[in-house]
N, C-alpha and C. Protein backbone atom coordinates (compact mmCIF):
# COMPACT_ATOMS: atom_id res chain seq x y z
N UNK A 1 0.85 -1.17 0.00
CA UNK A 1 0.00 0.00 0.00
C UNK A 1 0.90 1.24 0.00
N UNK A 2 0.25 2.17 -0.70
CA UNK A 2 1.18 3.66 -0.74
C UNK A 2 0.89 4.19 0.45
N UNK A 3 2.07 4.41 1.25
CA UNK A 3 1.84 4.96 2.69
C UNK A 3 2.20 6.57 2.12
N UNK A 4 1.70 7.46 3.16
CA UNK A 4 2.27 8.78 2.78
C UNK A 4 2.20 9.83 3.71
N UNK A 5 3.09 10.53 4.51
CA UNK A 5 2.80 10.78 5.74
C UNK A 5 2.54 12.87 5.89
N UNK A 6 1.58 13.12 6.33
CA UNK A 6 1.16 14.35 6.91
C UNK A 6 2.17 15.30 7.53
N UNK A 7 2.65 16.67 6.95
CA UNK A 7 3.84 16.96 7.58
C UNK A 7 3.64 17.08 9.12
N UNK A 8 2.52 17.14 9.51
CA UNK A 8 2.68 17.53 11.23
C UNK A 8 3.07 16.12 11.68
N UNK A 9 2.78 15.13 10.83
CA UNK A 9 2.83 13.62 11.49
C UNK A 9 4.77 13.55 10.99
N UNK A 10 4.93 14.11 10.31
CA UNK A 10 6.56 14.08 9.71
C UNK A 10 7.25 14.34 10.87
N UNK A 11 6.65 15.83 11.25
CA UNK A 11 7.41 16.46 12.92
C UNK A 11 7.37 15.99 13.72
N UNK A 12 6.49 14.54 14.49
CA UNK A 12 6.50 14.04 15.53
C UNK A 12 6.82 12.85 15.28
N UNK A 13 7.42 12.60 13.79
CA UNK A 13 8.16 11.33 14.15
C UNK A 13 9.53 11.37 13.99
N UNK A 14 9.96 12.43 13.28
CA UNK A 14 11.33 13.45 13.65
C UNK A 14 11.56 13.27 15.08
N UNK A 15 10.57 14.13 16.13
CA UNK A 15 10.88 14.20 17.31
C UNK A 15 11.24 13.06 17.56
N UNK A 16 10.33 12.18 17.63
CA UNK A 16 10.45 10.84 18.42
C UNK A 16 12.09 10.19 17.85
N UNK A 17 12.61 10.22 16.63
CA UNK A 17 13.54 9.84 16.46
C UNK A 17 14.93 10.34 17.29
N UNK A 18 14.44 11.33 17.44
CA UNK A 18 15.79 12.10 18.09
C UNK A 18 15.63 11.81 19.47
N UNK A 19 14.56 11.46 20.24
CA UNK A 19 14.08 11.03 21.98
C UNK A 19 13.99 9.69 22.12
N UNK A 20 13.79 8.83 21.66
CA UNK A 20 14.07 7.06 21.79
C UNK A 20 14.53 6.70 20.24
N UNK A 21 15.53 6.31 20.36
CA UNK A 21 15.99 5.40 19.09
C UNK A 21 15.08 3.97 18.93
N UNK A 22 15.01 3.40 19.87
CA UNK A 22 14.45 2.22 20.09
C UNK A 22 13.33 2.33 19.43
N UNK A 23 11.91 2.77 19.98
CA UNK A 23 10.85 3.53 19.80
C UNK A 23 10.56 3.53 18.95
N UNK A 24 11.58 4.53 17.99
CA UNK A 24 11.45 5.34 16.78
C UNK A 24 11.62 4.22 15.96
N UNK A 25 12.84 2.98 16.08
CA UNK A 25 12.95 1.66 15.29
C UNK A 25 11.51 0.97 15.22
N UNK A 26 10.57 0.90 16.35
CA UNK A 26 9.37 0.21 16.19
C UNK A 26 8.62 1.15 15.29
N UNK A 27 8.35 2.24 15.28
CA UNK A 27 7.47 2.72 15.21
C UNK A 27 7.16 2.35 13.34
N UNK A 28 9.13 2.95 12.90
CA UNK A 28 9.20 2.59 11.63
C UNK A 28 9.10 1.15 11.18
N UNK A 29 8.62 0.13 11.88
CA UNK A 29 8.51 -1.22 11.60
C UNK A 29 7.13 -1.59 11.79
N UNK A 30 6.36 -0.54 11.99
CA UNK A 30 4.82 -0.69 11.84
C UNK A 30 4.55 0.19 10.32
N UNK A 31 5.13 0.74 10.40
CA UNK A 31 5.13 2.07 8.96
C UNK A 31 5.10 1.16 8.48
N UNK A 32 6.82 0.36 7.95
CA UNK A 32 6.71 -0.53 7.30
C UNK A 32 5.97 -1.86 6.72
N UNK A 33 5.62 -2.11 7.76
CA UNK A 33 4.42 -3.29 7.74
C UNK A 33 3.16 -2.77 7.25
N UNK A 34 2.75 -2.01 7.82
CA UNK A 34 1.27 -0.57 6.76
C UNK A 34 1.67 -0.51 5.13
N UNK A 35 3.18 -0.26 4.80
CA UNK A 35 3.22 -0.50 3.11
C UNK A 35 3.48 -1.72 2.95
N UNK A 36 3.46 -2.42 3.42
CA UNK A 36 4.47 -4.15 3.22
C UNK A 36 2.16 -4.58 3.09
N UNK A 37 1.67 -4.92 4.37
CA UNK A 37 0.46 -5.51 3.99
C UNK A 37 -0.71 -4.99 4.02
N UNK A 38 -0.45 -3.40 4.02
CA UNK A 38 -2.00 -2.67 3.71
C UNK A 38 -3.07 -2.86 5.23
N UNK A 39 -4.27 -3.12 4.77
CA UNK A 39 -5.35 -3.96 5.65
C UNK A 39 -4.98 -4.90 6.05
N UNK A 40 -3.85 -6.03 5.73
CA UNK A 40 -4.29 -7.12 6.28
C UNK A 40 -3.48 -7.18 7.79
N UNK A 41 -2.79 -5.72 7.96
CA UNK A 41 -2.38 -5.84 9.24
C UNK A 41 -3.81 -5.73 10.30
N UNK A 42 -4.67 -5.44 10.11
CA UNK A 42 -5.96 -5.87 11.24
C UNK A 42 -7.01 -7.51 11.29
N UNK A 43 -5.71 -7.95 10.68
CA UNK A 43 -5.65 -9.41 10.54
C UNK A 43 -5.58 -9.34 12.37
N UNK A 44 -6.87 -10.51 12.67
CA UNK A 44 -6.46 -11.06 14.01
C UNK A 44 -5.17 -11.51 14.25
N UNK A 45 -4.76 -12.27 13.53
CA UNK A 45 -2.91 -12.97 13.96
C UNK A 45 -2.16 -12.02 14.05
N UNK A 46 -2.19 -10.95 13.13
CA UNK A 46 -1.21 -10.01 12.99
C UNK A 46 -1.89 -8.96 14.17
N UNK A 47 -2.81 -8.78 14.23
CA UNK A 47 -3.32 -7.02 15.33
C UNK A 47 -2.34 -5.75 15.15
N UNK A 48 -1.57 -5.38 14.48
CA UNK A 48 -0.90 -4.17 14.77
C UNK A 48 -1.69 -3.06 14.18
N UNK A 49 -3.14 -3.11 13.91
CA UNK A 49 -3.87 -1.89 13.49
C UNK A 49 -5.45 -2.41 13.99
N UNK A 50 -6.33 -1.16 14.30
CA UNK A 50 -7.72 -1.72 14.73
C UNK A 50 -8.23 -0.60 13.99
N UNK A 51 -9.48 -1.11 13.54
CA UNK A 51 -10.30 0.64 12.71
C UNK A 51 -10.88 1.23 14.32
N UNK A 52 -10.55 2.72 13.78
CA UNK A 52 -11.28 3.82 14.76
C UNK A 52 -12.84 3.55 14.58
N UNK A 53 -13.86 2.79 14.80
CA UNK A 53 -15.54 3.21 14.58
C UNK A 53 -15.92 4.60 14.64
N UNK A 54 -15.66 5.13 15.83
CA UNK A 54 -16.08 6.55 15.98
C UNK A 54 -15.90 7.60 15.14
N UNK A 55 -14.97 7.50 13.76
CA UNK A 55 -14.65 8.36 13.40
C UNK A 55 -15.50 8.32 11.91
N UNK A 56 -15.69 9.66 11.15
CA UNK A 56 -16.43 9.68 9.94
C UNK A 56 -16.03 8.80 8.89
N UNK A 57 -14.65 9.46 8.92
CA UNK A 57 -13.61 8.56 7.57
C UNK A 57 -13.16 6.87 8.24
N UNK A 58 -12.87 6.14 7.16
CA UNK A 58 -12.00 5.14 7.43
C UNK A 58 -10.44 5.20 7.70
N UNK A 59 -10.65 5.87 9.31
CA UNK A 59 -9.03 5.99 10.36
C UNK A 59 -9.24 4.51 10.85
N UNK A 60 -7.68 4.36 10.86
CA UNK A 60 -7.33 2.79 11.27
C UNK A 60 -5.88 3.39 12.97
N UNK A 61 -5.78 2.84 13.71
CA UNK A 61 -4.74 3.12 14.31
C UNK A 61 -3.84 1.77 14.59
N UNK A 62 -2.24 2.35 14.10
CA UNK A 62 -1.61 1.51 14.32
C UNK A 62 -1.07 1.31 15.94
N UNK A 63 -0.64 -0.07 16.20
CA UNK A 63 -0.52 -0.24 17.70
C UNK A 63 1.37 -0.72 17.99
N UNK A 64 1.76 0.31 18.81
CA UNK A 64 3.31 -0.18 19.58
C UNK A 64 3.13 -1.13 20.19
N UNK A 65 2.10 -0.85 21.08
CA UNK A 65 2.08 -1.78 22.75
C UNK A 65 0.64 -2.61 22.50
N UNK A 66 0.21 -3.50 22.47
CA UNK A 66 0.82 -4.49 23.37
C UNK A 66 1.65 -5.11 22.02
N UNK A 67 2.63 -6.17 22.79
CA UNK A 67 3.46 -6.60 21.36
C UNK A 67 2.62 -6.89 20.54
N UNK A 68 3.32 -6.80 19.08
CA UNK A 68 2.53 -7.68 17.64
C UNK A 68 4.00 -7.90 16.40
N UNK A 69 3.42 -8.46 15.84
CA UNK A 69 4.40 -9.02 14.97
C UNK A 69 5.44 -8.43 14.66
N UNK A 70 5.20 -6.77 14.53
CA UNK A 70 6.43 -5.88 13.93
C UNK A 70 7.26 -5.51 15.19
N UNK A 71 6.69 -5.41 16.43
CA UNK A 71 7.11 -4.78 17.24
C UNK A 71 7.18 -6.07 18.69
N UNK A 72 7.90 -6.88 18.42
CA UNK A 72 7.20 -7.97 19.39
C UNK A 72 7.83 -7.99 21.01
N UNK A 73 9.11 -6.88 21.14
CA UNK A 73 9.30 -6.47 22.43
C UNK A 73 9.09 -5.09 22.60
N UNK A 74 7.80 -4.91 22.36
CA UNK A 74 7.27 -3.76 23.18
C UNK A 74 6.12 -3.80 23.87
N UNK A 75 7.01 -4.16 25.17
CA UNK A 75 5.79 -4.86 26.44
C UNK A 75 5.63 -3.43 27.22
N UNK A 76 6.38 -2.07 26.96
CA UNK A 76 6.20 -1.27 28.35
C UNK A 76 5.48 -0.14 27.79
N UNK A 77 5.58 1.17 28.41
CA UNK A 77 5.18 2.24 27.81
C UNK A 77 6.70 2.58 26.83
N UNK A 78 5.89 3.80 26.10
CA UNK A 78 4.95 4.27 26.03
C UNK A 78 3.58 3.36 25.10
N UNK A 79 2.49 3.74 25.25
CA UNK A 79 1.75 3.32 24.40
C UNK A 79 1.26 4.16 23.53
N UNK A 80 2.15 3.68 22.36
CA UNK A 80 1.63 4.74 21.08
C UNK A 80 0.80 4.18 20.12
N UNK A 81 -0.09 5.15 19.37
CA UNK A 81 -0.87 4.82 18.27
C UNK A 81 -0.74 5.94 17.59
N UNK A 82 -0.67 5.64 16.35
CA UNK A 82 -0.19 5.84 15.05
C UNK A 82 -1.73 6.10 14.17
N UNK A 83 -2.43 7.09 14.08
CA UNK A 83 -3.87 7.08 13.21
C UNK A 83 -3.40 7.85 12.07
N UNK A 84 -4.47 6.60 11.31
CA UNK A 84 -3.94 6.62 9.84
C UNK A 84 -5.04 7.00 8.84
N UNK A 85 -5.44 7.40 7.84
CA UNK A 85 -6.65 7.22 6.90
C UNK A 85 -6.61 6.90 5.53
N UNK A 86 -7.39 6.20 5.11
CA UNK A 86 -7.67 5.27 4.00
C UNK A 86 -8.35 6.21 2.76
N UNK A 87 -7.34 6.75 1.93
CA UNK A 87 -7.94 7.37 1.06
C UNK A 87 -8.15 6.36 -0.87
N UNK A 88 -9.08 7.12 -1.88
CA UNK A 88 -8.84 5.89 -2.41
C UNK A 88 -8.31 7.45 -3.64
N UNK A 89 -7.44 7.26 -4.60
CA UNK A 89 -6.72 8.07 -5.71
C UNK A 89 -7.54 7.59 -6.59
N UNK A 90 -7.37 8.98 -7.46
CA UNK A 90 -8.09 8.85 -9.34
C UNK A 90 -8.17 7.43 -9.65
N UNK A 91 -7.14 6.79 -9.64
CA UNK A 91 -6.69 5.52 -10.39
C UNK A 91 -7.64 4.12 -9.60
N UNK A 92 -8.24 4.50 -8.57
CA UNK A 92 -9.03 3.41 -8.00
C UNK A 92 -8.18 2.69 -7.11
N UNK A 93 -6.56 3.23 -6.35
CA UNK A 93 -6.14 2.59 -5.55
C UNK A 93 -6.36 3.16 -4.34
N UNK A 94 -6.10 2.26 -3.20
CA UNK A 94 -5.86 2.71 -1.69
C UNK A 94 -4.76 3.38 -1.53
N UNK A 95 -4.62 4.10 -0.61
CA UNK A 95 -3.44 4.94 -0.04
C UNK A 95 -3.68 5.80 0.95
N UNK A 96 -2.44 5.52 2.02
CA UNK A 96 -2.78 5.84 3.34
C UNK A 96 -2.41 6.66 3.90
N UNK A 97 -2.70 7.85 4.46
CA UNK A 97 -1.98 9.01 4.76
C UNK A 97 -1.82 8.66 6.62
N UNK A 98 -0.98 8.69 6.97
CA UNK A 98 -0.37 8.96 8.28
C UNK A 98 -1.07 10.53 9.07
N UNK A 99 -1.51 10.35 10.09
CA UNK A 99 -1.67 11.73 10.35
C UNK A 99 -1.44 12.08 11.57
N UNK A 100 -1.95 11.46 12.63
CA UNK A 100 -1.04 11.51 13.70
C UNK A 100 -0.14 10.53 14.92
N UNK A 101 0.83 10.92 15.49
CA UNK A 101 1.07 10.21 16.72
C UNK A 101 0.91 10.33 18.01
N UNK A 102 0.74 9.57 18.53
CA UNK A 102 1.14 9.90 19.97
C UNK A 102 0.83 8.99 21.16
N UNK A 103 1.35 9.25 22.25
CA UNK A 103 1.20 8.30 23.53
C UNK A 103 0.05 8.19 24.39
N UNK A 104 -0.64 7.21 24.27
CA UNK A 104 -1.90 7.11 25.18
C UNK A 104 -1.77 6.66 26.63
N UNK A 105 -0.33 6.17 27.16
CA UNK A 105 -0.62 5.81 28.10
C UNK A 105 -0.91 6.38 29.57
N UNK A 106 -0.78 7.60 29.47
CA UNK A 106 -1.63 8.26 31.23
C UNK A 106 -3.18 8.31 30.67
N UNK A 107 -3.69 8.81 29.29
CA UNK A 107 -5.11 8.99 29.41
C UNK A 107 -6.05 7.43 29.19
N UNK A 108 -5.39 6.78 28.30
CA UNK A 108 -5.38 5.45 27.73
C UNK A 108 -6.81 5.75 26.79
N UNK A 109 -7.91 5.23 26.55
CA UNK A 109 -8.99 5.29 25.41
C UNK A 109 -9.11 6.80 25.73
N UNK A 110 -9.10 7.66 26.53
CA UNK A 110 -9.60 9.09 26.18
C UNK A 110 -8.76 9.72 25.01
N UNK A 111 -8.04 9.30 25.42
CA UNK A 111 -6.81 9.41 24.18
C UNK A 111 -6.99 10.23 22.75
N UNK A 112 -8.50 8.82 22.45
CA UNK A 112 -9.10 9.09 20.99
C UNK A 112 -9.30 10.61 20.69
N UNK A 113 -10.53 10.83 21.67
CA UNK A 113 -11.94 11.76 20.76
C UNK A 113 -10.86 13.15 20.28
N UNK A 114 -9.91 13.58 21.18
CA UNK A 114 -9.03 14.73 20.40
C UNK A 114 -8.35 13.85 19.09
N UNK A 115 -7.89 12.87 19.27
CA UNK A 115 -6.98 13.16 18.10
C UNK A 115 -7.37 12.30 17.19
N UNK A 116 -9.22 11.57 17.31
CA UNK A 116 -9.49 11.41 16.14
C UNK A 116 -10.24 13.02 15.24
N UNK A 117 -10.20 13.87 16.08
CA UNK A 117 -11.01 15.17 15.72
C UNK A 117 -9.44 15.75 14.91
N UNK A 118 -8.96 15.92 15.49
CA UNK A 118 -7.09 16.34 14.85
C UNK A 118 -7.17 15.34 13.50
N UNK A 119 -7.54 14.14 13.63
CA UNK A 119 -6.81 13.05 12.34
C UNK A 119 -7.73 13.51 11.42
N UNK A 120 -8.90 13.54 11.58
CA UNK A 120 -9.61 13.89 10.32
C UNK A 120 -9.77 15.25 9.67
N UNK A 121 -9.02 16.63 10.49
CA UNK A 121 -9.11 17.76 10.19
C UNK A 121 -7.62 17.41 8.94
N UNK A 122 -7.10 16.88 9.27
CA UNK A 122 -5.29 17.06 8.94
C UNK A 122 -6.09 15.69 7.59
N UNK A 123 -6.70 14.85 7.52
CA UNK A 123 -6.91 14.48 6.18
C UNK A 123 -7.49 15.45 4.90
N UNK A 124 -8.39 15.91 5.93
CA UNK A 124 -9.29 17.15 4.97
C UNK A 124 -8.58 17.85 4.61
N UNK A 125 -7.18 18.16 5.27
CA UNK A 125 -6.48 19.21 4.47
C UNK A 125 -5.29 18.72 3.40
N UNK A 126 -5.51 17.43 4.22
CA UNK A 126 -4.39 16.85 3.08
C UNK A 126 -5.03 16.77 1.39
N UNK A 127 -6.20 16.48 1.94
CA UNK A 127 -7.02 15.72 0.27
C UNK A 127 -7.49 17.29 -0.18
N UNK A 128 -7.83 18.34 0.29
CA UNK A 128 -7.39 19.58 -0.51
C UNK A 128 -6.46 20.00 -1.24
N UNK A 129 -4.79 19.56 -0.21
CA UNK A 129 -3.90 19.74 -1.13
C UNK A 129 -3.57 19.18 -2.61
N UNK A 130 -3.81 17.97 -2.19
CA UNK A 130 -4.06 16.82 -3.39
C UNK A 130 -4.99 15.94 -3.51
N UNK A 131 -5.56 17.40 -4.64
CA UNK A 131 -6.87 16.70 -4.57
C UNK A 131 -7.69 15.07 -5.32
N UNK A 132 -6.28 14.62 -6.04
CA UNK A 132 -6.88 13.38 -6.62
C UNK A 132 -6.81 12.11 -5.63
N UNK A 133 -6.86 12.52 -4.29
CA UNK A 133 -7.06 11.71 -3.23
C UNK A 133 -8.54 12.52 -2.31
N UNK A 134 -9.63 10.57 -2.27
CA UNK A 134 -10.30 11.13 -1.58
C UNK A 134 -10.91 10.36 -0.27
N UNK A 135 -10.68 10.81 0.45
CA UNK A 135 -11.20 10.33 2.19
C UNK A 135 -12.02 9.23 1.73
N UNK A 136 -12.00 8.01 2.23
CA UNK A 136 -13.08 7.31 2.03
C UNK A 136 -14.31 7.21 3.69
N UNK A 137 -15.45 7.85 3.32
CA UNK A 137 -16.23 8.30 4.24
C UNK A 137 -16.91 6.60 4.60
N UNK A 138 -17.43 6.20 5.90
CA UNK A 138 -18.15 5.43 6.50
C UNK A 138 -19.06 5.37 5.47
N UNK A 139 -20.04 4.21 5.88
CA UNK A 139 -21.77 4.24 5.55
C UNK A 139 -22.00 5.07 6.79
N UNK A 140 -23.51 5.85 6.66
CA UNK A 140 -23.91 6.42 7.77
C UNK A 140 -23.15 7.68 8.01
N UNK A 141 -22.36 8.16 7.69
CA UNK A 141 -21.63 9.15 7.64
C UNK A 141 -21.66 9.97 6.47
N UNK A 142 -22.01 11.29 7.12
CA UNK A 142 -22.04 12.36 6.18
C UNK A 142 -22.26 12.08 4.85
């Protein structure tokens, strides 16, 4: 899958590179695995992504903690998720824009409702910029 990442999502994984090396090695081994098998990382065996429900668009978040295939010693904090969205291009393919990161573990599920409200503002502006990408919206949604 064409991964493609959001510059604000660029800056916080900059940061993170320069504040845990370690970390920053998982984080890019979930990236990787997002272009390596698309969807089928919310493969039960595999788990390193779950879809957001709550959100309009089809956001998926990728998972550090608890281990999973890409990341299989990362038993501690932080617990990061990685929300992503599923856009489909002119050409009728998928492609996934990265949009944000960050650590859930003091709020843990509150986590979401800001930064699925952040993930989908930062798609909308992405698929403005380029516009032959477009959000793929829920049923029931808008």
């Amino acid at each position: 899958m064409d991964v493609r990442y959001h510059p604000l999502f660029e800056r916080w994984l900059e940061a993170l590179a320069g504040a845990d090396e370690e970390v920053f090695g998982e984080v890019m081994a979930l990236l990787g695995a997002l272009e390596q098998h698309g969807r089928d990382l919310e493969d039960p065996a595999r788990d390193e992504s779950h879809p957001i429900v709550t959100a309009r668009y089809d956001l998926h978040a990728l998972r550090r903690t608890p281990p999973t295939q890409s990341t299989p010693y990362a038993t501690a904090a932080p617990v990061l998720r990685i929300v992503y969205g599923i856009c489909r291009s002119d050409d009728s393919s998928e492609v996934a824009i990265t949009l944000v990161g960050g650590d859930k573990t003091t709020l843990g599920n509150h986590w979401y409702p800001p930064h699925i409200a952040e993930a989908e503002n930062r798609l909308d502006q992405y698929c403005r910029q380029y516009p032959q990408l477009t959000p793929i919206v829920k049923r029931g949604n808008r």
